[in-house]
PDB file of N, CA and C in Angstrom:
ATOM      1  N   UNK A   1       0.827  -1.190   0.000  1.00  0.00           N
ATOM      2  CA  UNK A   1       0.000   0.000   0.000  1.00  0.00           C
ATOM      3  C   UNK A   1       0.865   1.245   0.000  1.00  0.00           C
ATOM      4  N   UNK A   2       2.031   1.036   1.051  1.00  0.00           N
ATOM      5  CA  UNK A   2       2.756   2.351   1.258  1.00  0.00           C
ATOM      6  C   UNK A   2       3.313   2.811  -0.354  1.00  0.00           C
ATOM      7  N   UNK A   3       3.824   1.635  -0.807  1.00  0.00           N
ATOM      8  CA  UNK A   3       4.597   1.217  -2.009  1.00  0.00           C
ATOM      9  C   UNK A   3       3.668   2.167  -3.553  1.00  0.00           C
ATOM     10  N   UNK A   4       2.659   2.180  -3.342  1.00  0.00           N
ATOM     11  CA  UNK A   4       1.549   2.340  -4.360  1.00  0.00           C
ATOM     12  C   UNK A   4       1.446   3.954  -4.255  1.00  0.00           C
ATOM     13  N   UNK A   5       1.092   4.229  -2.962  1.00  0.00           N
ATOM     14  CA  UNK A   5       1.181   5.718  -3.258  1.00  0.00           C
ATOM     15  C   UNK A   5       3.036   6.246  -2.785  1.00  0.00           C
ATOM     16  N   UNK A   6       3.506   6.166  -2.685  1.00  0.00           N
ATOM     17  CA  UNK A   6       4.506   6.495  -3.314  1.00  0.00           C
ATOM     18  C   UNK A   6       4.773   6.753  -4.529  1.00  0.00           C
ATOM     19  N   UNK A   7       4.722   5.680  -5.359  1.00  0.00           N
ATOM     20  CA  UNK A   7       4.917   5.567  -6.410  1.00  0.00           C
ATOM     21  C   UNK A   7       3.606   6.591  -7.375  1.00  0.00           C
ATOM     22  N   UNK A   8       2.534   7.185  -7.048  1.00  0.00           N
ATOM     23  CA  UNK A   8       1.778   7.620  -7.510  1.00  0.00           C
ATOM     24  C   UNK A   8       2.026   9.285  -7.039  1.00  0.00           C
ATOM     25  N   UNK A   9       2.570   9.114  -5.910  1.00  0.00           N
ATOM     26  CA  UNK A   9       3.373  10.735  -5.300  1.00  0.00           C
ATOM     27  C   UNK A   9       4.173  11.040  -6.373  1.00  0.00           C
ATOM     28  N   UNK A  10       5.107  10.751  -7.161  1.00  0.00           N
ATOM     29  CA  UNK A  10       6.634  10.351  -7.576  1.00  0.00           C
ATOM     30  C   UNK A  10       5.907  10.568  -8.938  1.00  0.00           C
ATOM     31  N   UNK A  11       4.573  10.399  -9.518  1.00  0.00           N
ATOM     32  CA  UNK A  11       4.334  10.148 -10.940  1.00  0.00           C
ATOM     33  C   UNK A  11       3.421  11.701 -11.022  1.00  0.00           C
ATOM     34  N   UNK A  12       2.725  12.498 -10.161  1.00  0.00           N
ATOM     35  CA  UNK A  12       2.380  13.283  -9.725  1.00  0.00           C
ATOM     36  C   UNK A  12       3.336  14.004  -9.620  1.00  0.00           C
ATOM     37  N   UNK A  13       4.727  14.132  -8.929  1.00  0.00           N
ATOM     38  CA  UNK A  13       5.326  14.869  -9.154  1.00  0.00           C
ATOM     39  C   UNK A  13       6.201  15.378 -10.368  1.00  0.00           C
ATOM     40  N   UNK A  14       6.168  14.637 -10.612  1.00  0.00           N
ATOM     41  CA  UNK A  14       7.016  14.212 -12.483  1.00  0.00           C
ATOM     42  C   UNK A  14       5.882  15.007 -13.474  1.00  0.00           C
ATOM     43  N   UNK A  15       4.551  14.268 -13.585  1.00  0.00           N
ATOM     44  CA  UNK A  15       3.660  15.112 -14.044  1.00  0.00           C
ATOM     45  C   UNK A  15       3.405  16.688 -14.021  1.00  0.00           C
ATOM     46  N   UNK A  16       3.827  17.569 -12.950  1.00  0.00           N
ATOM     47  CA  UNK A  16       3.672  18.349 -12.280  1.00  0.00           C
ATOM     48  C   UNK A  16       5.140  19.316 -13.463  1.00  0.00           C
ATOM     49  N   UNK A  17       6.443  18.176 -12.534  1.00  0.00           N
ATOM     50  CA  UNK A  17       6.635  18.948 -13.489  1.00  0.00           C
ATOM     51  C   UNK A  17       7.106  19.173 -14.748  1.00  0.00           C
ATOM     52  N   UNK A  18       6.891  17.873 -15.607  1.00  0.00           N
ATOM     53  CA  UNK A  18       6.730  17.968 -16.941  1.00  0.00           C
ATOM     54  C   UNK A  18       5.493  19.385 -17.685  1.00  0.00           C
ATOM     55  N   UNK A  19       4.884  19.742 -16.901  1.00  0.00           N
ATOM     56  CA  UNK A  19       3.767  20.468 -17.418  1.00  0.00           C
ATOM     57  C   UNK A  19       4.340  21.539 -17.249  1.00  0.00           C
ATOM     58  N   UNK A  20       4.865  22.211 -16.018  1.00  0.00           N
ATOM     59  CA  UNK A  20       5.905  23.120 -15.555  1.00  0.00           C
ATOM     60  C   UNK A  20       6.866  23.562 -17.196  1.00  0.00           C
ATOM     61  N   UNK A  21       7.250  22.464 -16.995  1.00  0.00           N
ATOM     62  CA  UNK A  21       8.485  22.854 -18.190  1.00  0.00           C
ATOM     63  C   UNK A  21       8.105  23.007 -19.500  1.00  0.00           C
ATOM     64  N   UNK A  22       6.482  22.671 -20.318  1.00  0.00           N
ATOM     65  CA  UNK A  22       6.121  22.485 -20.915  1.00  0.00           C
ATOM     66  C   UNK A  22       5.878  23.864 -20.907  1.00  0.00           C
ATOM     67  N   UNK A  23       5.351  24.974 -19.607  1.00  0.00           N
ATOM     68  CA  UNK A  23       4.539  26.226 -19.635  1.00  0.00           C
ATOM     69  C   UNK A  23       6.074  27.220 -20.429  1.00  0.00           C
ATOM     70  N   UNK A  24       6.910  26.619 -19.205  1.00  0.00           N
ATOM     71  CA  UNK A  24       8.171  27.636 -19.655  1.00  0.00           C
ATOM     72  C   UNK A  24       8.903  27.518 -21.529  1.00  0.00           C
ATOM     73  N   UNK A  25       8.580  26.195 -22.065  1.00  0.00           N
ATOM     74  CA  UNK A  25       9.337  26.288 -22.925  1.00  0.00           C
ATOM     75  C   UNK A  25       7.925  27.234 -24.139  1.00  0.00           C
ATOM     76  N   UNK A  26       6.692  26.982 -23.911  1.00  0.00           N
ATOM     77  CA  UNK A  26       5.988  27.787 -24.402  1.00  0.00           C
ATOM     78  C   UNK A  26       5.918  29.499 -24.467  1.00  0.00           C
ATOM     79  N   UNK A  27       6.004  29.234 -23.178  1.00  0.00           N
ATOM     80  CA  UNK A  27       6.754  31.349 -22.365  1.00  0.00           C
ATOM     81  C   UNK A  27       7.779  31.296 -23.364  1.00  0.00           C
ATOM     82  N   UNK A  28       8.967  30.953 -23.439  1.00  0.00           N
ATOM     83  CA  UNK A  28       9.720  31.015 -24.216  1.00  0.00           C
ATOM     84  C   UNK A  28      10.301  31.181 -25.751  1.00  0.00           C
ATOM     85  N   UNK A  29       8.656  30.300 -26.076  1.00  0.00           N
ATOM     86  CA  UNK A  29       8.891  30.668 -27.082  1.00  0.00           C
ATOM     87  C   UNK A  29       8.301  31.694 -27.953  1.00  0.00           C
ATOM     88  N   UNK A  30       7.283  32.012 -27.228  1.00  0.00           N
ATOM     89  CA  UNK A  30       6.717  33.428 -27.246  1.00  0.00           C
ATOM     90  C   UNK A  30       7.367  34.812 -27.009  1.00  0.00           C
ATOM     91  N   UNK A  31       8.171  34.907 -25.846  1.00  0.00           N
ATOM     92  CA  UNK A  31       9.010  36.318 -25.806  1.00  0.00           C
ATOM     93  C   UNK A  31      10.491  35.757 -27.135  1.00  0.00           C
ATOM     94  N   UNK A  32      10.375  34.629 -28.150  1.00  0.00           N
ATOM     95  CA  UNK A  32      11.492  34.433 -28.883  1.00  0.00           C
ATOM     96  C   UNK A  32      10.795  35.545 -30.061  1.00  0.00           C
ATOM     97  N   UNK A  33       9.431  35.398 -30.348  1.00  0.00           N
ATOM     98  CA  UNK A  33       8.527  35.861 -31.304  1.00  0.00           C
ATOM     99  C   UNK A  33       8.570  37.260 -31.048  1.00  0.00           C
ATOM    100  N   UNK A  34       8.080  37.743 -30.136  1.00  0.00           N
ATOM    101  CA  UNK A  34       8.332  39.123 -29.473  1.00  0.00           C
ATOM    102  C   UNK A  34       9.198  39.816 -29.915  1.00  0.00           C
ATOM    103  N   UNK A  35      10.781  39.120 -29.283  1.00  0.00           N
ATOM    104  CA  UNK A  35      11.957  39.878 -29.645  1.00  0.00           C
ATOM    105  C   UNK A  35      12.109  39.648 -31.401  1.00  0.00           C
ATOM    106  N   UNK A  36      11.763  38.790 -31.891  1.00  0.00           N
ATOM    107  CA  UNK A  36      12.174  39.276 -33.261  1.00  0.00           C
ATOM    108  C   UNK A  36      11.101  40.192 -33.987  1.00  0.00           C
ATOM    109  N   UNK A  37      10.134  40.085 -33.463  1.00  0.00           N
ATOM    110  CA  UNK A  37       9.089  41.548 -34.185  1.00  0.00           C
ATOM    111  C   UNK A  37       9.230  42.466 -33.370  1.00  0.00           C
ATOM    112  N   UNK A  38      10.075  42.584 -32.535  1.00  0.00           N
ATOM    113  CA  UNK A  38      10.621  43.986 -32.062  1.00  0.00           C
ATOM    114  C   UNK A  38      11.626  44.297 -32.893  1.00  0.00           C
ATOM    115  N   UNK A  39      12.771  43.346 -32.836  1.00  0.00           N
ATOM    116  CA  UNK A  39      13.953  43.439 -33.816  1.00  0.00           C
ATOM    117  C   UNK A  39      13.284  44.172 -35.332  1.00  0.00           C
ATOM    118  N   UNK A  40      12.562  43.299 -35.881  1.00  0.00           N
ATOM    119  CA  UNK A  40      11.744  43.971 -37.123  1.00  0.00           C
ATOM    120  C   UNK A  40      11.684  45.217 -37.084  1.00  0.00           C
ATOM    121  N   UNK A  41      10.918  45.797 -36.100  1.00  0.00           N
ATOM    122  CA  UNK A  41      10.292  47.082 -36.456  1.00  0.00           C
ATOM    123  C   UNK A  41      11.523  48.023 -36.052  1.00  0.00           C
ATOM    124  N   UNK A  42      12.165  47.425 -35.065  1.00  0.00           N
ATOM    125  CA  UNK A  42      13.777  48.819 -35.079  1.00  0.00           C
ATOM    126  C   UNK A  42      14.493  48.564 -35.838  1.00  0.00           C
ATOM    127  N   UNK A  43      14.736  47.707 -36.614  1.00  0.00           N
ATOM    128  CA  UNK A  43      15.394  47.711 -38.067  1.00  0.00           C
ATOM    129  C   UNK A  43      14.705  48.767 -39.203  1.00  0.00           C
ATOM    130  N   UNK A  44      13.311  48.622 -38.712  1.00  0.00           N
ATOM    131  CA  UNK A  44      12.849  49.226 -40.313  1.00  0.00           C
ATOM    132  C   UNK A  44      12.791  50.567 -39.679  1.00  0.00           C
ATOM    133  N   UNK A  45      12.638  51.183 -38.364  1.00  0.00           N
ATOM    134  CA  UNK A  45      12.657  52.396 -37.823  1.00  0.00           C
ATOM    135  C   UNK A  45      13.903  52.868 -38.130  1.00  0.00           C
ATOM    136  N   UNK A  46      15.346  52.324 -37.975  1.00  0.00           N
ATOM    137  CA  UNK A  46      16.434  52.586 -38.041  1.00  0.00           C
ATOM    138  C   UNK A  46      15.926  53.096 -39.384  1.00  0.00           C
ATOM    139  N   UNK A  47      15.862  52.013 -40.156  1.00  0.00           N
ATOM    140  CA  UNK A  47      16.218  52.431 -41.696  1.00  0.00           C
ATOM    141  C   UNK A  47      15.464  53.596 -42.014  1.00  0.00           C
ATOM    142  N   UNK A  48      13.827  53.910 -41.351  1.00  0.00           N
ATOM    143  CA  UNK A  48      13.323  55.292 -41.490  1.00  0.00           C
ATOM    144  C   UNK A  48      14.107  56.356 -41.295  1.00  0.00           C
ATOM    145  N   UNK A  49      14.800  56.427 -40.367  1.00  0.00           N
ATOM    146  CA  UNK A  49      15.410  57.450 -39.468  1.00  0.00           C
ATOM    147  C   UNK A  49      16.392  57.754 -40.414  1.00  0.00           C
ATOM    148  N   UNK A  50      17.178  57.001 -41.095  1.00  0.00           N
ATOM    149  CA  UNK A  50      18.639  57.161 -41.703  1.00  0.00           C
ATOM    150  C   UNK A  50      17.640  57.939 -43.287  1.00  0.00           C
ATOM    151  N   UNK A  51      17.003  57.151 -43.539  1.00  0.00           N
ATOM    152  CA  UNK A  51      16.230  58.173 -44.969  1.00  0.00           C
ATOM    153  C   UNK A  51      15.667  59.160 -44.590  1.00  0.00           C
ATOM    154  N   UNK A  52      15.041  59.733 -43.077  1.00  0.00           N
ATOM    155  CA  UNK A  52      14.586  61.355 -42.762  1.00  0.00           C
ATOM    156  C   UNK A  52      15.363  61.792 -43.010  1.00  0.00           C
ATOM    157  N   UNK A  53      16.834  61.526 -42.389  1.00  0.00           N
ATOM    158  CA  UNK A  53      18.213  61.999 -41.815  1.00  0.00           C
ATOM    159  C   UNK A  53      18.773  62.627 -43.039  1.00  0.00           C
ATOM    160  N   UNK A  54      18.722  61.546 -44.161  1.00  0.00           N
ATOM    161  CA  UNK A  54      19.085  62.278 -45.724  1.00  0.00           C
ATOM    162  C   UNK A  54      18.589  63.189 -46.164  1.00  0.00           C
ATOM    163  N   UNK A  55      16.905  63.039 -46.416  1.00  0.00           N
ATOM    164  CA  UNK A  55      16.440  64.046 -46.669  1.00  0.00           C
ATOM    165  C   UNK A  55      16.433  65.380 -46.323  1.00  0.00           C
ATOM    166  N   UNK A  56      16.500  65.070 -45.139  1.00  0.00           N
ATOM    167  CA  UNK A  56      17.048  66.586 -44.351  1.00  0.00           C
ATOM    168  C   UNK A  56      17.830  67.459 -44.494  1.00  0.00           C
ATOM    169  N   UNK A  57      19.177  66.211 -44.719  1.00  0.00           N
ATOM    170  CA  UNK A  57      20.201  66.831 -44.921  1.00  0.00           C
ATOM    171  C   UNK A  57      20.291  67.675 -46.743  1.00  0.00           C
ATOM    172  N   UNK A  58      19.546  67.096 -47.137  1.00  0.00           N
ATOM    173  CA  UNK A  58      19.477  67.967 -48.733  1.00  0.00           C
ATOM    174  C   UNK A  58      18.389  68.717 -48.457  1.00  0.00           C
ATOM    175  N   UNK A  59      17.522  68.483 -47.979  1.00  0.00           N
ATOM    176  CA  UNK A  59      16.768  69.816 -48.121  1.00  0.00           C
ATOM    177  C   UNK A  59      17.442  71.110 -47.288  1.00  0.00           C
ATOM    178  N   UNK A  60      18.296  70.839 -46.458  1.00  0.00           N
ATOM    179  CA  UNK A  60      19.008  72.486 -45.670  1.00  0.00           C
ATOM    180  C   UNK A  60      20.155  72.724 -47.340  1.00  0.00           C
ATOM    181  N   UNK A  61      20.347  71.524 -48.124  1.00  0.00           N
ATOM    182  CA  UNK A  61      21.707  71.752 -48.620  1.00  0.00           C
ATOM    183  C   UNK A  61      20.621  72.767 -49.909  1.00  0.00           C
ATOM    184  N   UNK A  62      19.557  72.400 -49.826  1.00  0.00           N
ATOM    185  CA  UNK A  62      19.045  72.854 -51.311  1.00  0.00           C
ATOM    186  C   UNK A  62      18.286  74.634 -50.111  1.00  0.00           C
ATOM    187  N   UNK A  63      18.248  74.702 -48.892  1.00  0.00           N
ATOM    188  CA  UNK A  63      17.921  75.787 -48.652  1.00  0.00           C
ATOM    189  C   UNK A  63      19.090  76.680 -48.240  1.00  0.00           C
ATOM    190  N   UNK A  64      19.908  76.454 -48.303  1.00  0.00           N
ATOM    191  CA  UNK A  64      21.182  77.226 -48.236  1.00  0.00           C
ATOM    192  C   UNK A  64      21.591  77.420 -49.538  1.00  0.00           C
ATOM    193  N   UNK A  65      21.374  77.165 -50.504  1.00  0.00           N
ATOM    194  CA  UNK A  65      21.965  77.077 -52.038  1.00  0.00           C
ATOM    195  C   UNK A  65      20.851  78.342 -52.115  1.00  0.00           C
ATOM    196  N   UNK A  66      19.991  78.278 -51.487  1.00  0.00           N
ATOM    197  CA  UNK A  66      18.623  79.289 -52.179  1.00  0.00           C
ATOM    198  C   UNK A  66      19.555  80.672 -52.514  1.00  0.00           C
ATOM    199  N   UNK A  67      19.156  81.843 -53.335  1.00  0.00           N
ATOM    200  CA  UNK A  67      19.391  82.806 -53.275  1.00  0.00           C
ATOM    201  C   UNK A  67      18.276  83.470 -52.674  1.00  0.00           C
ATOM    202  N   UNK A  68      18.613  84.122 -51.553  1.00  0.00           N
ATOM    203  CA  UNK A  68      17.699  85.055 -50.502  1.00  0.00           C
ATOM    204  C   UNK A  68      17.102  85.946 -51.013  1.00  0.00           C
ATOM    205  N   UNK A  69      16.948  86.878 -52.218  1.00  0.00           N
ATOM    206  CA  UNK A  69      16.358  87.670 -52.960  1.00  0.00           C
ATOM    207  C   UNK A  69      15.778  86.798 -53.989  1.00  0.00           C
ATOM    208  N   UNK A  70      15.253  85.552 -53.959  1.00  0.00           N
ATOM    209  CA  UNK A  70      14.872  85.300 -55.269  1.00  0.00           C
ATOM    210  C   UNK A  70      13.284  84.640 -54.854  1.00  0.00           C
ATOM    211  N   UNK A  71      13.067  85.358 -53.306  1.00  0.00           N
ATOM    212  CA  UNK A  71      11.551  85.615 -52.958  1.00  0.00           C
ATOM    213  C   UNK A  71      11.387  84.850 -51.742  1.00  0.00           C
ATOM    214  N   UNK A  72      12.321  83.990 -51.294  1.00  0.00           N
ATOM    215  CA  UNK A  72      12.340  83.026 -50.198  1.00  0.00           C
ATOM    216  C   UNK A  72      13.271  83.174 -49.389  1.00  0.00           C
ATOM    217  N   UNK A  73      12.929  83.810 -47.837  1.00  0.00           N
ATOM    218  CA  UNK A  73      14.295  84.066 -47.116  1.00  0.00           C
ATOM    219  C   UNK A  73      14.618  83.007 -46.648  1.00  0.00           C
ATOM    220  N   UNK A  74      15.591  82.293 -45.764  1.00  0.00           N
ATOM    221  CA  UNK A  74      16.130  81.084 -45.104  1.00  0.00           C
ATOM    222  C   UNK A  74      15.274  81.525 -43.559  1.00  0.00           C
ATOM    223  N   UNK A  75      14.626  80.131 -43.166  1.00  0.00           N
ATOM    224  CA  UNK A  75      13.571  80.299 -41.915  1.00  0.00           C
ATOM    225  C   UNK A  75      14.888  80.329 -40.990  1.00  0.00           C
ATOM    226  N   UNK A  76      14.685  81.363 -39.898  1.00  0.00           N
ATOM    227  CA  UNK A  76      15.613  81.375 -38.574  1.00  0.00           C
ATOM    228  C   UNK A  76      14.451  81.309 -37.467  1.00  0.00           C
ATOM    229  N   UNK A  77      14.604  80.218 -36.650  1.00  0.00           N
ATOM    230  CA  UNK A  77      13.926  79.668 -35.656  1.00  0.00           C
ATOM    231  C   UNK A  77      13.242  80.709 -34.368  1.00  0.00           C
ATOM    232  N   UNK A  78      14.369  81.413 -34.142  1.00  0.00           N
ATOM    233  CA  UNK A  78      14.196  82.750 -33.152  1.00  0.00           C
ATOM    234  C   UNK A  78      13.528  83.795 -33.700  1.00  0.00           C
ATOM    235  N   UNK A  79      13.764  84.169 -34.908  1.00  0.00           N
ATOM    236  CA  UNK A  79      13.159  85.065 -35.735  1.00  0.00           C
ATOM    237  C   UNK A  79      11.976  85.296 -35.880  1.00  0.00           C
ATOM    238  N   UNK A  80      11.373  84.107 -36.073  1.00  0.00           N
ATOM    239  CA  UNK A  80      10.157  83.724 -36.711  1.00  0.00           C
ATOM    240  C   UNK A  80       9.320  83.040 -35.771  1.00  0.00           C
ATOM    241  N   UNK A  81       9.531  83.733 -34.709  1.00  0.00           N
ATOM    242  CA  UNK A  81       8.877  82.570 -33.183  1.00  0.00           C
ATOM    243  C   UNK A  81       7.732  83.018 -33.679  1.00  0.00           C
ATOM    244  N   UNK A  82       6.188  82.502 -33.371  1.00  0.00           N
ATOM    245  CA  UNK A  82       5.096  82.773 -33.152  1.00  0.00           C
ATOM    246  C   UNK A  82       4.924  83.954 -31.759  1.00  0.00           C
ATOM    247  N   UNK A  83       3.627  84.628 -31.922  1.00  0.00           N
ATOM    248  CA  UNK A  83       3.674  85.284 -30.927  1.00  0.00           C
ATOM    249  C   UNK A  83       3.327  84.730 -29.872  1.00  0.00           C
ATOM    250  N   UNK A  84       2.625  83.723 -29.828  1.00  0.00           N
ATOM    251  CA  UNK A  84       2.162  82.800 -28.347  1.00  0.00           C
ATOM    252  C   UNK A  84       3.671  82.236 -27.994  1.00  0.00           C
ATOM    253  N   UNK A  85       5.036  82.339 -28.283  1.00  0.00           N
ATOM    254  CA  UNK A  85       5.599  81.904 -27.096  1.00  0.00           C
ATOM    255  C   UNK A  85       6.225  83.089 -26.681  1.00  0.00           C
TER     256      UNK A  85
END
């Protein structure tokens, strides 16, 4: 008798935690999914950022090329504050 549940303690515990390890390798493999569609989207953010970054940089190169009398002055930030600040 002693013998029986023992042995049913022991299969219960095994059970226990086979299921255990079953939760974690599932957890697991879910924050694996996570981090690579995070990875995704800061890759393609990076890559946004680096094509604003260009553009930018030619559009000051094409507003500094401007000639200032030819109807368009160059915007100066302080200059041109709005009156609400």
């Amino acid at each position: 008798m002693n013998q029986s549940k023992t042995t049913d303690d022991t299969s219960d515990v095994q059970n226990d935690l086979q299921a255990q390890v079953v939760d974690l390798q599932m957890s697991l493999a879910h924050l694996e999914v996570t981090v690579e569609r995070l990875d995704d989207v800061i890759t393609r953010q990076d890559r946004d950022i680096h094509t604003l970054q260009r553009q930018l940089q030619l559009i000051y190169k094409q507003i500094e090329g401007q000639d200032t009398e030819s109807g368009i002055a160059p915007f100066d930030v302080m200059a041109d504050r709005p009156p609400h600040y």
